[in-house]
PDB file of N, CA and C in Angstrom:
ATOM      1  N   UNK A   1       0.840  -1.168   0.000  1.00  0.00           N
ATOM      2  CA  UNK A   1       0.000   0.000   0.000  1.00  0.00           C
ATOM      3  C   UNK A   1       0.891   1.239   0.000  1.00  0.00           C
ATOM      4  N   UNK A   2       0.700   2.183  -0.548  1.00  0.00           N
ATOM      5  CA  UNK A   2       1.151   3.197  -0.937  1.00  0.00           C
ATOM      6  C   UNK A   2       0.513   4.636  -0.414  1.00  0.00           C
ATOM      7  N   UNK A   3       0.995   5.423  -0.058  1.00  0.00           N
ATOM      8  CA  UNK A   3       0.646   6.993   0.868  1.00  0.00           C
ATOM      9  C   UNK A   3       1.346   7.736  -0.366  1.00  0.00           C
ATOM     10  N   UNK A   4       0.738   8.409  -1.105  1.00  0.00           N
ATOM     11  CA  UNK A   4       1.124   9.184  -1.662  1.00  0.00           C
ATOM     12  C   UNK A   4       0.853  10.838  -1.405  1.00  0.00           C
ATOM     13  N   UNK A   5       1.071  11.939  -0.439  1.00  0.00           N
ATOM     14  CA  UNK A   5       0.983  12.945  -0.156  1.00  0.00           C
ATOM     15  C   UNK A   5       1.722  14.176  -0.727  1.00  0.00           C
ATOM     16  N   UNK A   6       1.806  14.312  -1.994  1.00  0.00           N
ATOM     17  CA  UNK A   6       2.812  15.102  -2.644  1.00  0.00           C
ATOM     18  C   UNK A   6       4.104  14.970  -2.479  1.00  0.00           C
ATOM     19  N   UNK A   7       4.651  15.901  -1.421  1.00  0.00           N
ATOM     20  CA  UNK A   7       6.047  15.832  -0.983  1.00  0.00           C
ATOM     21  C   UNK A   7       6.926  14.304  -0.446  1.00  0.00           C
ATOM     22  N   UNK A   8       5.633  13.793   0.437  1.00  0.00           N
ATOM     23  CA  UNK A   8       5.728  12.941   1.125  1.00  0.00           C
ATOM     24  C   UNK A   8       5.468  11.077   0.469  1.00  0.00           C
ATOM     25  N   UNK A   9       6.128  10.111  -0.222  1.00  0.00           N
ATOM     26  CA  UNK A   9       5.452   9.259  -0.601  1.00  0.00           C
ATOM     27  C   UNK A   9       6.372   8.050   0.203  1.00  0.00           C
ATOM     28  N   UNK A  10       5.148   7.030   0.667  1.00  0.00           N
ATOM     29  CA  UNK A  10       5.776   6.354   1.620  1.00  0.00           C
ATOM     30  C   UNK A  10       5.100   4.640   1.381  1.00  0.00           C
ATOM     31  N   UNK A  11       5.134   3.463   1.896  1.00  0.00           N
ATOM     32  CA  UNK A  11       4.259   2.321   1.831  1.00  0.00           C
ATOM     33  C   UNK A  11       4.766   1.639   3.418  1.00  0.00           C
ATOM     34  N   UNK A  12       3.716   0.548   3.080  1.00  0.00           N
ATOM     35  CA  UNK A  12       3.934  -0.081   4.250  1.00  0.00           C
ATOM     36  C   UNK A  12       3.628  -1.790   3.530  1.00  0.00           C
ATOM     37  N   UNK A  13       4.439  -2.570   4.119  1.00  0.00           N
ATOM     38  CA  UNK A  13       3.962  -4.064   4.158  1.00  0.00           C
ATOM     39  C   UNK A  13       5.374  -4.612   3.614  1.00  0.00           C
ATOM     40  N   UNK A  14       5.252  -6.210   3.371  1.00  0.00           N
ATOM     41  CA  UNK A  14       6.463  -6.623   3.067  1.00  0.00           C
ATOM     42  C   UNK A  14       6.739  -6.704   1.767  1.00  0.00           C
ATOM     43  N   UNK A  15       6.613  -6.318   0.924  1.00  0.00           N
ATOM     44  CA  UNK A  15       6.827  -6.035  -0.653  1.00  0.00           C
ATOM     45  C   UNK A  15       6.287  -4.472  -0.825  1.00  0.00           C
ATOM     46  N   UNK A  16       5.934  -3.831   0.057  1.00  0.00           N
ATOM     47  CA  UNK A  16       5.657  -2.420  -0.543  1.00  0.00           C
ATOM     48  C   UNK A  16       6.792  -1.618  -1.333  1.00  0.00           C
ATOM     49  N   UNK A  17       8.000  -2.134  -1.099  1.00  0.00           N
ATOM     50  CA  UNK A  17       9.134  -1.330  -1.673  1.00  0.00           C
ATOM     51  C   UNK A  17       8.553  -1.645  -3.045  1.00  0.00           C
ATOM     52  N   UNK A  18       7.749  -2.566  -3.356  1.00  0.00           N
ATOM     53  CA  UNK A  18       7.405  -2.801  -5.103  1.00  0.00           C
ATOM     54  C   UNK A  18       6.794  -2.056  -5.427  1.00  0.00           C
ATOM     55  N   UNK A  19       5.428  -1.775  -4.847  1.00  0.00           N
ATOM     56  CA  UNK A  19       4.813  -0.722  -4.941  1.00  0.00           C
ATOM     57  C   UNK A  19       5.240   0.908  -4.931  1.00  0.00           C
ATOM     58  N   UNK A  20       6.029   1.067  -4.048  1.00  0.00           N
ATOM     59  CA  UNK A  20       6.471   2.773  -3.156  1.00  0.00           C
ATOM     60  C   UNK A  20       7.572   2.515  -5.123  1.00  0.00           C
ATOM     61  N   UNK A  21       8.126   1.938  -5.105  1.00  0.00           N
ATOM     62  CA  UNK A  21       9.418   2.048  -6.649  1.00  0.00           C
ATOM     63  C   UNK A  21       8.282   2.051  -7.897  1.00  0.00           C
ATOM     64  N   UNK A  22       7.311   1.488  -8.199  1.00  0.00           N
ATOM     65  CA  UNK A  22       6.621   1.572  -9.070  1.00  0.00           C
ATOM     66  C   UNK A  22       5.494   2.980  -9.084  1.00  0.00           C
ATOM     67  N   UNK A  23       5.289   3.220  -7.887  1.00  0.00           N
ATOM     68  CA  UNK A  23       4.875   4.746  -7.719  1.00  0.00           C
ATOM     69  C   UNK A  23       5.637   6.006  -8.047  1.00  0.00           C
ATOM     70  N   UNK A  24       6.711   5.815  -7.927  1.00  0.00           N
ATOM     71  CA  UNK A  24       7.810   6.833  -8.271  1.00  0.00           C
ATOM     72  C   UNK A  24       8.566   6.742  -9.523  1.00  0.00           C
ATOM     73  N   UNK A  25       7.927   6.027 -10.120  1.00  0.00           N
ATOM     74  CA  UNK A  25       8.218   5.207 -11.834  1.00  0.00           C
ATOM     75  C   UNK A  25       7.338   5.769 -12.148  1.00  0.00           C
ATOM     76  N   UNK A  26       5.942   5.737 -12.464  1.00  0.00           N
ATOM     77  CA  UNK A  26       4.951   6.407 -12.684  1.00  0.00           C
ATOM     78  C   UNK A  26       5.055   8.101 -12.477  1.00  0.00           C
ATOM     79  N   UNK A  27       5.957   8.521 -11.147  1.00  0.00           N
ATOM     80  CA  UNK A  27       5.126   9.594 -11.134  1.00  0.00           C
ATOM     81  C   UNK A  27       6.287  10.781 -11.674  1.00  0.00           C
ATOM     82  N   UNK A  28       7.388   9.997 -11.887  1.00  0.00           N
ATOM     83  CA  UNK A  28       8.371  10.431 -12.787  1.00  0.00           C
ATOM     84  C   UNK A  28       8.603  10.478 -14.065  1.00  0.00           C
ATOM     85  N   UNK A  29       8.512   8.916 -14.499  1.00  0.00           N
ATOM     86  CA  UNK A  29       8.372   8.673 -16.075  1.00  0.00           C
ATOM     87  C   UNK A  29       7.053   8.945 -16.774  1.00  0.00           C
ATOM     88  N   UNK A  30       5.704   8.245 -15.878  1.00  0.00           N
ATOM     89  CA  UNK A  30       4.351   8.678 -16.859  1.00  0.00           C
ATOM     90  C   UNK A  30       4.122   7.180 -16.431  1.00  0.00           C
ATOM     91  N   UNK A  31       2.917   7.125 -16.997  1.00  0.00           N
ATOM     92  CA  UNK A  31       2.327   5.425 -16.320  1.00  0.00           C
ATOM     93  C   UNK A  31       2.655   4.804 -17.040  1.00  0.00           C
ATOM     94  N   UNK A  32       3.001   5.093 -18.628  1.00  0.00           N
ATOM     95  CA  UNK A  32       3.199   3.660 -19.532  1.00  0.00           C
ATOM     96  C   UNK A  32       4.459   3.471 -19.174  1.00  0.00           C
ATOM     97  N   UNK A  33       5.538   3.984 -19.134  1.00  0.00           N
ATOM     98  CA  UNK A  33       7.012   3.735 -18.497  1.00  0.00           C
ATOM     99  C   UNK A  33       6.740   2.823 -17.407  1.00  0.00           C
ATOM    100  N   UNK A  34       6.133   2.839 -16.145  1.00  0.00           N
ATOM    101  CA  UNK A  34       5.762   2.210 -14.936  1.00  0.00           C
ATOM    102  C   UNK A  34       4.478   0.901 -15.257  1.00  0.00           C
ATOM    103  N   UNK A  35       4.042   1.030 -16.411  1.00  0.00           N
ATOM    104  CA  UNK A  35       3.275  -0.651 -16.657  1.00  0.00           C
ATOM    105  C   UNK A  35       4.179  -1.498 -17.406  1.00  0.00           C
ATOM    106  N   UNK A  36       5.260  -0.744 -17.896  1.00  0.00           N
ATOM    107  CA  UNK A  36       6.101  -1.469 -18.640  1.00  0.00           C
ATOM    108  C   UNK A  36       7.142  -2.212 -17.940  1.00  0.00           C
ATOM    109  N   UNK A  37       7.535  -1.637 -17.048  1.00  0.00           N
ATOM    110  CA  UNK A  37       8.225  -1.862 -15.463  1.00  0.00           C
ATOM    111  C   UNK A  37       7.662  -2.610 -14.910  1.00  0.00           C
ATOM    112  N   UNK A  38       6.551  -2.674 -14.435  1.00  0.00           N
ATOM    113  CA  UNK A  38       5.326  -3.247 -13.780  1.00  0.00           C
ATOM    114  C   UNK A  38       5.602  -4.724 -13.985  1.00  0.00           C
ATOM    115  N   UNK A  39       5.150  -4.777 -15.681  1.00  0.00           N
ATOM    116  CA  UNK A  39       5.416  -5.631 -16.411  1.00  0.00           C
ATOM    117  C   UNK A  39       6.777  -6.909 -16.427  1.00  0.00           C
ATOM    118  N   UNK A  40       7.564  -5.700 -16.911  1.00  0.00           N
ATOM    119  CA  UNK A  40       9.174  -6.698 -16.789  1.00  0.00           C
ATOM    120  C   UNK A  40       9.620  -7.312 -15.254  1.00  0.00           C
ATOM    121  N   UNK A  41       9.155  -6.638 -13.831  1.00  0.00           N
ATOM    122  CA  UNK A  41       9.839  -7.326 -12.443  1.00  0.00           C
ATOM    123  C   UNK A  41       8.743  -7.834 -12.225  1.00  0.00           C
ATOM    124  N   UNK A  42       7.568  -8.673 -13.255  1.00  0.00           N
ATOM    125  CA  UNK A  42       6.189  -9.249 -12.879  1.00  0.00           C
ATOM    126  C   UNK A  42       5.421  -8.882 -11.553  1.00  0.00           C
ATOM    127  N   UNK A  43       5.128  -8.012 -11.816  1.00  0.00           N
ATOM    128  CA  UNK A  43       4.462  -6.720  -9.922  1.00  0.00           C
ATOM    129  C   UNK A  43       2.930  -6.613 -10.476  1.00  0.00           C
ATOM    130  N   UNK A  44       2.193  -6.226  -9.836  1.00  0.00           N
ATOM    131  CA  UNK A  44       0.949  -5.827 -10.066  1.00  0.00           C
ATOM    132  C   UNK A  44       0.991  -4.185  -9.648  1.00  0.00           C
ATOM    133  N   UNK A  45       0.594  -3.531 -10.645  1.00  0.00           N
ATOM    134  CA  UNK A  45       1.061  -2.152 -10.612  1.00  0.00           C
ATOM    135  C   UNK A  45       0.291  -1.474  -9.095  1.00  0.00           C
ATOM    136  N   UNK A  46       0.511  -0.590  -9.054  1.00  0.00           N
ATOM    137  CA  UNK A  46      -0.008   0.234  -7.152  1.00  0.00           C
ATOM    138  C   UNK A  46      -1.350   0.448  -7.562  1.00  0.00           C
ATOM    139  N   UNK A  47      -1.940   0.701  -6.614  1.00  0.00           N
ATOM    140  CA  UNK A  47      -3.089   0.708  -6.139  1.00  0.00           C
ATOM    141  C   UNK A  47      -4.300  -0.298  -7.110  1.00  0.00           C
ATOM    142  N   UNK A  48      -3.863  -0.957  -6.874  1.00  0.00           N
ATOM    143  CA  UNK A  48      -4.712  -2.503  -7.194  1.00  0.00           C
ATOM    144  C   UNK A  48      -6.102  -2.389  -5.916  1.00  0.00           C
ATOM    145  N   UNK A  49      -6.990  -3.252  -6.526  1.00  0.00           N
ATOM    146  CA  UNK A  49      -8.009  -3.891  -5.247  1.00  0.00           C
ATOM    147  C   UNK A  49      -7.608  -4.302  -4.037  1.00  0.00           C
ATOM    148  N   UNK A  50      -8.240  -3.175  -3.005  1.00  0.00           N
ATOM    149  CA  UNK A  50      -7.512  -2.991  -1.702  1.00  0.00           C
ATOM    150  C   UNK A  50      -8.739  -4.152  -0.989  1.00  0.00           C
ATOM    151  N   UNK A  51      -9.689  -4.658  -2.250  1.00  0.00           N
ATOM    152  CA  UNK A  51     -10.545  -5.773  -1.336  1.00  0.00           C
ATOM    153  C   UNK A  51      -9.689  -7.419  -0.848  1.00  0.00           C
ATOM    154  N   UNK A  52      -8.920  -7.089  -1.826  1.00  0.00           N
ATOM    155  CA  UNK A  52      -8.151  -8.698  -1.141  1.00  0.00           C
ATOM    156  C   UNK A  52      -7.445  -8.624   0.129  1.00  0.00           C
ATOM    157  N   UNK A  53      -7.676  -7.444   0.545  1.00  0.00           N
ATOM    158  CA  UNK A  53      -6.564  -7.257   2.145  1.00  0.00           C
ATOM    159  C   UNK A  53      -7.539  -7.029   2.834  1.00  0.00           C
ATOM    160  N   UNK A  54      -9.245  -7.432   2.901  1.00  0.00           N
ATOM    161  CA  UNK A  54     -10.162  -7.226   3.610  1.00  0.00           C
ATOM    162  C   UNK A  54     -10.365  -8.205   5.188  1.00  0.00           C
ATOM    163  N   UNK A  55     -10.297  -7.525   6.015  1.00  0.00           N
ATOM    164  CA  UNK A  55      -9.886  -8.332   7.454  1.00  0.00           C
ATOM    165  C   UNK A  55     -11.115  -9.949   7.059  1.00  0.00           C
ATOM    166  N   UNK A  56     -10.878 -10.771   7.896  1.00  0.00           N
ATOM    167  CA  UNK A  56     -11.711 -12.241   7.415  1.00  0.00           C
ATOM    168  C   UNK A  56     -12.678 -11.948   9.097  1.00  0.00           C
ATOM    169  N   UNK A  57     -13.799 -12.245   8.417  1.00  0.00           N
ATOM    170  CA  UNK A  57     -14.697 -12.379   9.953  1.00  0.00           C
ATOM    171  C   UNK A  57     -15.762 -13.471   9.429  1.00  0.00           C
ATOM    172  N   UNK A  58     -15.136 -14.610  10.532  1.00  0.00           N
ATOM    173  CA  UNK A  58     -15.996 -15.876  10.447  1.00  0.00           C
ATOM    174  C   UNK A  58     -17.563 -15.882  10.854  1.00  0.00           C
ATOM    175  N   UNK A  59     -17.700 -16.990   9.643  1.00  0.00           N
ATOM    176  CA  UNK A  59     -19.372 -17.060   9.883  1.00  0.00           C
ATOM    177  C   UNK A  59     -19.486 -17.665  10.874  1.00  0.00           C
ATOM    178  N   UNK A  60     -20.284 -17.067  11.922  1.00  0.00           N
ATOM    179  CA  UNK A  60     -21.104 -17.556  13.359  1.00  0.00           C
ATOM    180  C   UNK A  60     -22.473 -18.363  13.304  1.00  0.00           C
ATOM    181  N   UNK A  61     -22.904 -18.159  12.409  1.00  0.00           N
ATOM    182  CA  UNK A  61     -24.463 -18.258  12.405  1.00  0.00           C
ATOM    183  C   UNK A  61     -24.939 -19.160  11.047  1.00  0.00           C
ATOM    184  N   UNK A  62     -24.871 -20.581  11.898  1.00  0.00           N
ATOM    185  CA  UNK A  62     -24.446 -21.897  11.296  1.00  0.00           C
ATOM    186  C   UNK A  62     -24.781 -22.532  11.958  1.00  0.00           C
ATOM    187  N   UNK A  63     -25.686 -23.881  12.129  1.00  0.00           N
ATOM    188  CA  UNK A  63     -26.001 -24.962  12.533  1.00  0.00           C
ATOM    189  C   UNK A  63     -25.221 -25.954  13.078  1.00  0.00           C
ATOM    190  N   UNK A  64     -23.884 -25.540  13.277  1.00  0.00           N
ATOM    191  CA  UNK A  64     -22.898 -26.380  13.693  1.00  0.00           C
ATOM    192  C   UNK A  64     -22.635 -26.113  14.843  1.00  0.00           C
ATOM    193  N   UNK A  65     -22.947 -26.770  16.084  1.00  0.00           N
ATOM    194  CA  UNK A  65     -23.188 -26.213  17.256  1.00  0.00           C
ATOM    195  C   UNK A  65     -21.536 -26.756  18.122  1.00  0.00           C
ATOM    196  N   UNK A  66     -20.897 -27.952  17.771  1.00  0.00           N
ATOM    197  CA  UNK A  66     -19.814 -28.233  18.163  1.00  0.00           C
ATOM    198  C   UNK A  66     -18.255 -27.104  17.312  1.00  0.00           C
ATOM    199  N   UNK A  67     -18.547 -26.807  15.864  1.00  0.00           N
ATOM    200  CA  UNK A  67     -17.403 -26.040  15.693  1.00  0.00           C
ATOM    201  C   UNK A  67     -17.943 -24.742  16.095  1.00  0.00           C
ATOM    202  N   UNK A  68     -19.022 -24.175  16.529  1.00  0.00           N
ATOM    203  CA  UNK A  68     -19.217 -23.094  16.905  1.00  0.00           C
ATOM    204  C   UNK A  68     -18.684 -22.756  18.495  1.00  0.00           C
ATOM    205  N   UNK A  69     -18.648 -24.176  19.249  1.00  0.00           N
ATOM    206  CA  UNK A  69     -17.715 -23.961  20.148  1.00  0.00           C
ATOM    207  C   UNK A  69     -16.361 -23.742  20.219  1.00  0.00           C
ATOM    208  N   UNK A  70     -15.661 -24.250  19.410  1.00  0.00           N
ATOM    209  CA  UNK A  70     -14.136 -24.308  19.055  1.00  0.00           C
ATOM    210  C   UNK A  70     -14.333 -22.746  18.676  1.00  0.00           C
ATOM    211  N   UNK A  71     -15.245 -22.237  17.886  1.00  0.00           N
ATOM    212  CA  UNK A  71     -15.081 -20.867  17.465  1.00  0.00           C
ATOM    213  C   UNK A  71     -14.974 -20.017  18.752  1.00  0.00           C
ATOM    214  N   UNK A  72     -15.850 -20.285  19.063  1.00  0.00           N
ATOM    215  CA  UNK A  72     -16.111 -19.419  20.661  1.00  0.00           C
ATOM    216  C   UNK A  72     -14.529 -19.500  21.874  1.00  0.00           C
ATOM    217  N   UNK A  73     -13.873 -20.639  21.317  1.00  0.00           N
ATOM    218  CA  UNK A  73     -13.003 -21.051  22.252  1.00  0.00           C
ATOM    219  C   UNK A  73     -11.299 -20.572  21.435  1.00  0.00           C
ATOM    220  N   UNK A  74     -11.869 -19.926  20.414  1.00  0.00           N
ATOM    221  CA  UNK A  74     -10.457 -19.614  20.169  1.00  0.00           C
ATOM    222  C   UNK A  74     -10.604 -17.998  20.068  1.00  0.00           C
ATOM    223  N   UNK A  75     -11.637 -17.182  19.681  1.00  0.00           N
ATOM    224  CA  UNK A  75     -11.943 -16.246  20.029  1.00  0.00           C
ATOM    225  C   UNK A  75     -12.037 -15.819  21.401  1.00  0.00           C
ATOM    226  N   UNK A  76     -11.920 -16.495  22.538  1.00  0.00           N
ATOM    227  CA  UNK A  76     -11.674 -15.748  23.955  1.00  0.00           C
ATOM    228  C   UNK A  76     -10.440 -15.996  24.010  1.00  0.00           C
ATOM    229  N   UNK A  77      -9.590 -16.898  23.542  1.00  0.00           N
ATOM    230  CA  UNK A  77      -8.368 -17.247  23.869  1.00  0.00           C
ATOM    231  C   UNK A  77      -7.707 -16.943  22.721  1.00  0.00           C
ATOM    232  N   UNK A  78      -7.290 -15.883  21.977  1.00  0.00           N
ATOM    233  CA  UNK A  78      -6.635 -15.768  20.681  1.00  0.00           C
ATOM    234  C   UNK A  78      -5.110 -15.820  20.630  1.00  0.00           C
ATOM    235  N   UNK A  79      -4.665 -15.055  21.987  1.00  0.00           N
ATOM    236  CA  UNK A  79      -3.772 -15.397  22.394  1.00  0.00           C
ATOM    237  C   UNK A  79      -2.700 -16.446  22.630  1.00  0.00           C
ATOM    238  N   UNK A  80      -3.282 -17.279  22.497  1.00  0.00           N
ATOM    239  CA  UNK A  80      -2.942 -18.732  22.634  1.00  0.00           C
ATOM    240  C   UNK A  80      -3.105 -20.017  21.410  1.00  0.00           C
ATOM    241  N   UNK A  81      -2.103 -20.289  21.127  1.00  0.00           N
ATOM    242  CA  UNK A  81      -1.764 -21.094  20.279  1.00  0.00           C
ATOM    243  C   UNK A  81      -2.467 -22.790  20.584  1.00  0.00           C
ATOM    244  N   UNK A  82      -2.908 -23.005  19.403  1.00  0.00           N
ATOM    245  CA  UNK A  82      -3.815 -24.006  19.512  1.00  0.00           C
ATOM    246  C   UNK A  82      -3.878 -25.395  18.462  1.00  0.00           C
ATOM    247  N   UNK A  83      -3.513 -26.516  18.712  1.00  0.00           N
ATOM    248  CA  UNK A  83      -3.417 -27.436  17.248  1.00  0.00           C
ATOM    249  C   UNK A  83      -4.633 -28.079  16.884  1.00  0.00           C
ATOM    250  N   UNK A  84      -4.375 -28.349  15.737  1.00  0.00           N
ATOM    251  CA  UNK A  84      -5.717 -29.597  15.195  1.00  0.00           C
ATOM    252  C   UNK A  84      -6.060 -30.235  16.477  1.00  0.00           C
ATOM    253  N   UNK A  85      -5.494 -30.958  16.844  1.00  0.00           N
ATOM    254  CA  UNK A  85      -5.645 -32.168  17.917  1.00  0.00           C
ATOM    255  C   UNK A  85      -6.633 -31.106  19.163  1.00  0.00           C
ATOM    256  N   UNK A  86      -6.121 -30.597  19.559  1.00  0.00           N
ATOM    257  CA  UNK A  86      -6.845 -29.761  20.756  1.00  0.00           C
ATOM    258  C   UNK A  86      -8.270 -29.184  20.346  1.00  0.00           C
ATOM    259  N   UNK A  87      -8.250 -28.441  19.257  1.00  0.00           N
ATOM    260  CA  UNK A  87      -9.830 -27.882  18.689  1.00  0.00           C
ATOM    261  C   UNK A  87     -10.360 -29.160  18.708  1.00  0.00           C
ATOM    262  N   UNK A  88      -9.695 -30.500  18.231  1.00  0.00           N
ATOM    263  CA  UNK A  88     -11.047 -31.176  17.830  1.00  0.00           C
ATOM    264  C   UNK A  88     -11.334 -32.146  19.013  1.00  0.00           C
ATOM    265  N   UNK A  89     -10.689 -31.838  20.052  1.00  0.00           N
ATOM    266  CA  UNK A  89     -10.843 -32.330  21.371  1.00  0.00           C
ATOM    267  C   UNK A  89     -12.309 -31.217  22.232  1.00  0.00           C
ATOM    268  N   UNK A  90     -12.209 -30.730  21.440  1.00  0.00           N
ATOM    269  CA  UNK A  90     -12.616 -29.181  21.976  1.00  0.00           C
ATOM    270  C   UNK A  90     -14.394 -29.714  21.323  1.00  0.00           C
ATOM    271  N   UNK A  91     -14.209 -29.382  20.308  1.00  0.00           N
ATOM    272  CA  UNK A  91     -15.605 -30.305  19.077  1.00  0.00           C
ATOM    273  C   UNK A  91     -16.054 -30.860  19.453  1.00  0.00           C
ATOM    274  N   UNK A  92     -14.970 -32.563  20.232  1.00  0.00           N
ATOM    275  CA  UNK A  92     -16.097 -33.540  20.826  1.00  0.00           C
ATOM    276  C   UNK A  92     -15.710 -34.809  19.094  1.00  0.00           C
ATOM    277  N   UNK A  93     -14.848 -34.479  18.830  1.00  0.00           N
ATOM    278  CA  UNK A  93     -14.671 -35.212  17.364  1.00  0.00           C
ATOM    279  C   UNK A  93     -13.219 -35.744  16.963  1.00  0.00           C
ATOM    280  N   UNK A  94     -13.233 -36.331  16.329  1.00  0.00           N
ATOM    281  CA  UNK A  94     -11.790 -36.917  15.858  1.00  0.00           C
ATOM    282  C   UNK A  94     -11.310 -35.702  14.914  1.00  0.00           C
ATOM    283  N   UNK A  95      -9.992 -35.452  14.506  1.00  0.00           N
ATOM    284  CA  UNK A  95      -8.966 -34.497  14.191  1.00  0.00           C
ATOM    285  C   UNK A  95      -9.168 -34.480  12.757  1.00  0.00           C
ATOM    286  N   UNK A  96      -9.305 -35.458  12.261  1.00  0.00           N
ATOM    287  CA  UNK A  96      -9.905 -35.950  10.358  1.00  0.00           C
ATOM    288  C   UNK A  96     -11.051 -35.203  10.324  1.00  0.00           C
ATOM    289  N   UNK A  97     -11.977 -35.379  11.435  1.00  0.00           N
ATOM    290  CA  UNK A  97     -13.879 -35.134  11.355  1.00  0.00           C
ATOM    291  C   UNK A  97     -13.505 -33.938  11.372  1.00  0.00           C
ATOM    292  N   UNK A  98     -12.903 -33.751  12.447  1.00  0.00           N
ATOM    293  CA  UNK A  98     -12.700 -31.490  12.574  1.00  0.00           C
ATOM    294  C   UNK A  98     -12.659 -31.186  11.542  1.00  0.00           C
ATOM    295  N   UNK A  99     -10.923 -31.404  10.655  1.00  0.00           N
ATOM    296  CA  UNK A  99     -10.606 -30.922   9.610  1.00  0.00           C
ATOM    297  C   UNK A  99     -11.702 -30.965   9.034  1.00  0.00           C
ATOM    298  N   UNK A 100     -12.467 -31.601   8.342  1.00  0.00           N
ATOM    299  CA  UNK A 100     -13.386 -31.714   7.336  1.00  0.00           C
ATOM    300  C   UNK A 100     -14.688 -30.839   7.836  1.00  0.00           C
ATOM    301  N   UNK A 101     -15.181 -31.159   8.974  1.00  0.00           N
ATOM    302  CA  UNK A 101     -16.111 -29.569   8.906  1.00  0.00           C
ATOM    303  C   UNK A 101     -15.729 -28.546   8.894  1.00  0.00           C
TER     304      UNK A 101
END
């Protein structure tokens, strides 16, 4: 992601240097210079669909009354690191059965 504020142009994340260098390709050369660039270090040019970085919020409201506990049980405890084996102890189910619901 890219901050572009006139004076100021900055990114954040672990490949943003692709982005923040392809912004300053663009805003130097012109955009076809910077899709051509884009192009050759195979990047997806800046400001792409900011929907794929959309936070994930699980469906609750589901008939599944045993993984809705495991849900409930890792949401008070997020903090805490948790394996297959334990959630599906948690379920009331074998570790195969978990996985698969």
């Amino acid at each position: 992601m890219v901050i572009d504020d006139v004076d100021i142009v900055t990114a954040a994340g672990i490949l943003a240097w692709v982005d923040l260098g392809l912004t300053l390709v663009d805003r130097m050369l012109g955009p076809t210079v910077m899709l051509q660039t884009a192009r050759f270090v195979l990047a997806d040019p800046p400001r792409r669909r900011r929907s794929l970085y959309r936070e994930f919020t699980p469906r609750l409201q589901h008939g599944d009354s045993n993984i809705r506990a495991v849900q409930a049980q890792l949401h008070a405890c997020l903090h805490e690191p948790r394996s297959v084996e334990q959630l599906a102890q948690i379920a009331a189910m074998h570790p195969r059965t978990f996985q698969r619901r």
